[in-house]
Protein backbone atom coordinates (compact mmCIF):
# COMPACT_ATOMS: atom_id res chain seq x y z
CA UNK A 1 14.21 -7.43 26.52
CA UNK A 2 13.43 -7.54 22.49
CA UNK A 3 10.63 -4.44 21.40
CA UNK A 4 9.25 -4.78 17.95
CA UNK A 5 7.57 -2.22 16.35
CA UNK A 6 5.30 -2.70 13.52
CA UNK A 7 4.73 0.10 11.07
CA UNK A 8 1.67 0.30 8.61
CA UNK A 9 2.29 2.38 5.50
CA UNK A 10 -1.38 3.38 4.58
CA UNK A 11 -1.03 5.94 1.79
CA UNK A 12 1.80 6.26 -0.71
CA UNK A 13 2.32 9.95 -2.75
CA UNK A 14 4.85 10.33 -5.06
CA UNK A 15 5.29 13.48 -6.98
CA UNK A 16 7.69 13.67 -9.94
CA UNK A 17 9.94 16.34 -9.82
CA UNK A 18 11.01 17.54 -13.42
CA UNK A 19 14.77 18.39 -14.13
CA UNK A 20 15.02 21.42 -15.14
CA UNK A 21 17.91 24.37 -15.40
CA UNK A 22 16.54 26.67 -13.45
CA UNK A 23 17.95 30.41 -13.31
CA UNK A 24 16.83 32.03 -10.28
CA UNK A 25 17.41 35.51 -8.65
CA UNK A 26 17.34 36.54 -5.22
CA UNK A 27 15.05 39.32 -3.81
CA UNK A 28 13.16 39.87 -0.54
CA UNK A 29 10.13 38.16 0.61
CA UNK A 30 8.19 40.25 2.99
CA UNK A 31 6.28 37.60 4.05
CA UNK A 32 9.49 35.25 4.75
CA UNK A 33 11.16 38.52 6.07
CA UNK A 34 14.49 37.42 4.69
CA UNK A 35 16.43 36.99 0.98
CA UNK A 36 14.68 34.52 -1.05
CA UNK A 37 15.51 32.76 -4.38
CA UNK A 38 12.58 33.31 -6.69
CA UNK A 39 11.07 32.05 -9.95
CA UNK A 40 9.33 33.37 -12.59
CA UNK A 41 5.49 32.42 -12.69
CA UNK A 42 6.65 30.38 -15.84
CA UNK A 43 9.28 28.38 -14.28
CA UNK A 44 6.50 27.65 -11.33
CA UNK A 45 4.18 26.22 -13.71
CA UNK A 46 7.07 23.97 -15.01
CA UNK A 47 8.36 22.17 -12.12
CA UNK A 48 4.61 22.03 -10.60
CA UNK A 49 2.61 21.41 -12.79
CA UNK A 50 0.34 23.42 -11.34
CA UNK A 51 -2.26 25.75 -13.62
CA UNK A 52 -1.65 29.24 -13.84
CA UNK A 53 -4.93 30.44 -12.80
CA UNK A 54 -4.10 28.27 -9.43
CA UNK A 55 -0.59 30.29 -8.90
CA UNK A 56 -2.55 33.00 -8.97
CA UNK A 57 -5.21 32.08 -6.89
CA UNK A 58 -2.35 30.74 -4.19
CA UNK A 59 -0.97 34.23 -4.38
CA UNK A 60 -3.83 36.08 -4.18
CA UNK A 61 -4.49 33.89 -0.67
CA UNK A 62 -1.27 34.74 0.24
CA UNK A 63 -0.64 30.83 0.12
CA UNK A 64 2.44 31.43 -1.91
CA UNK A 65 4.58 35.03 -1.79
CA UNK A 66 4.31 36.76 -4.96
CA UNK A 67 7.08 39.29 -5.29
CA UNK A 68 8.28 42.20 -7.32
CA UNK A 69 5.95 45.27 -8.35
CA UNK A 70 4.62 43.68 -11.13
CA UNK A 71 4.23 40.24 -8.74
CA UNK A 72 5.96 38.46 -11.12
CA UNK A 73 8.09 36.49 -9.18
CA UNK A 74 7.21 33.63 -6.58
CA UNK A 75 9.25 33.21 -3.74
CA UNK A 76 10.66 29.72 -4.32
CA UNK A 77 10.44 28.46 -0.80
CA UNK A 78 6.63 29.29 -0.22
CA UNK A 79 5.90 27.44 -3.19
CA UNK A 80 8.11 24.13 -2.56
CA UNK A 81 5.90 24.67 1.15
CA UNK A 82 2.62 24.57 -0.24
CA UNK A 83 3.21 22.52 -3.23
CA UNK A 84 5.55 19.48 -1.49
């Protein structure tokens, strides 16, 4: 017996992703509770796109993980979450 299946695609997002050399170091994430690689809050702007009054914001929610005791570092994996 033959089953078809017909699939609808109703919404198409496509995000451009820019190439970019990114050095990034590792520290701990409380939030992830493990070793992270992190980015600076400039290198988060550049491969977002994102504002930096919104990385803020998404740290200060606790949306992204802002690290180091100046928070200037984003955990790189709570970002790539929320953003992609």
């Amino acid at each position: 017996m033959k089953r078809s299946l017909k699939v609808t695609i109703t919404k198409v997002s496509r995000r451009e992703v820019i190439s970019a050399n990114l050095e990034t170091y590792h520290a701990h994430c409380k939030s992830c509770g493990c070793e992270v690689a992190t980015l600076s809050k400039a290198q988060a702007l550049k491969v977002t796109g994102l504002e930096a009054e919104t990385i803020d914001e998404l740290a200060a929610a606790g949306e992204i993980h802002a690290i180091g005791a100046a928070n200037d570092r984003i955990c790189r994996d709570s970002l790539f979450r929320k953003v992609w």
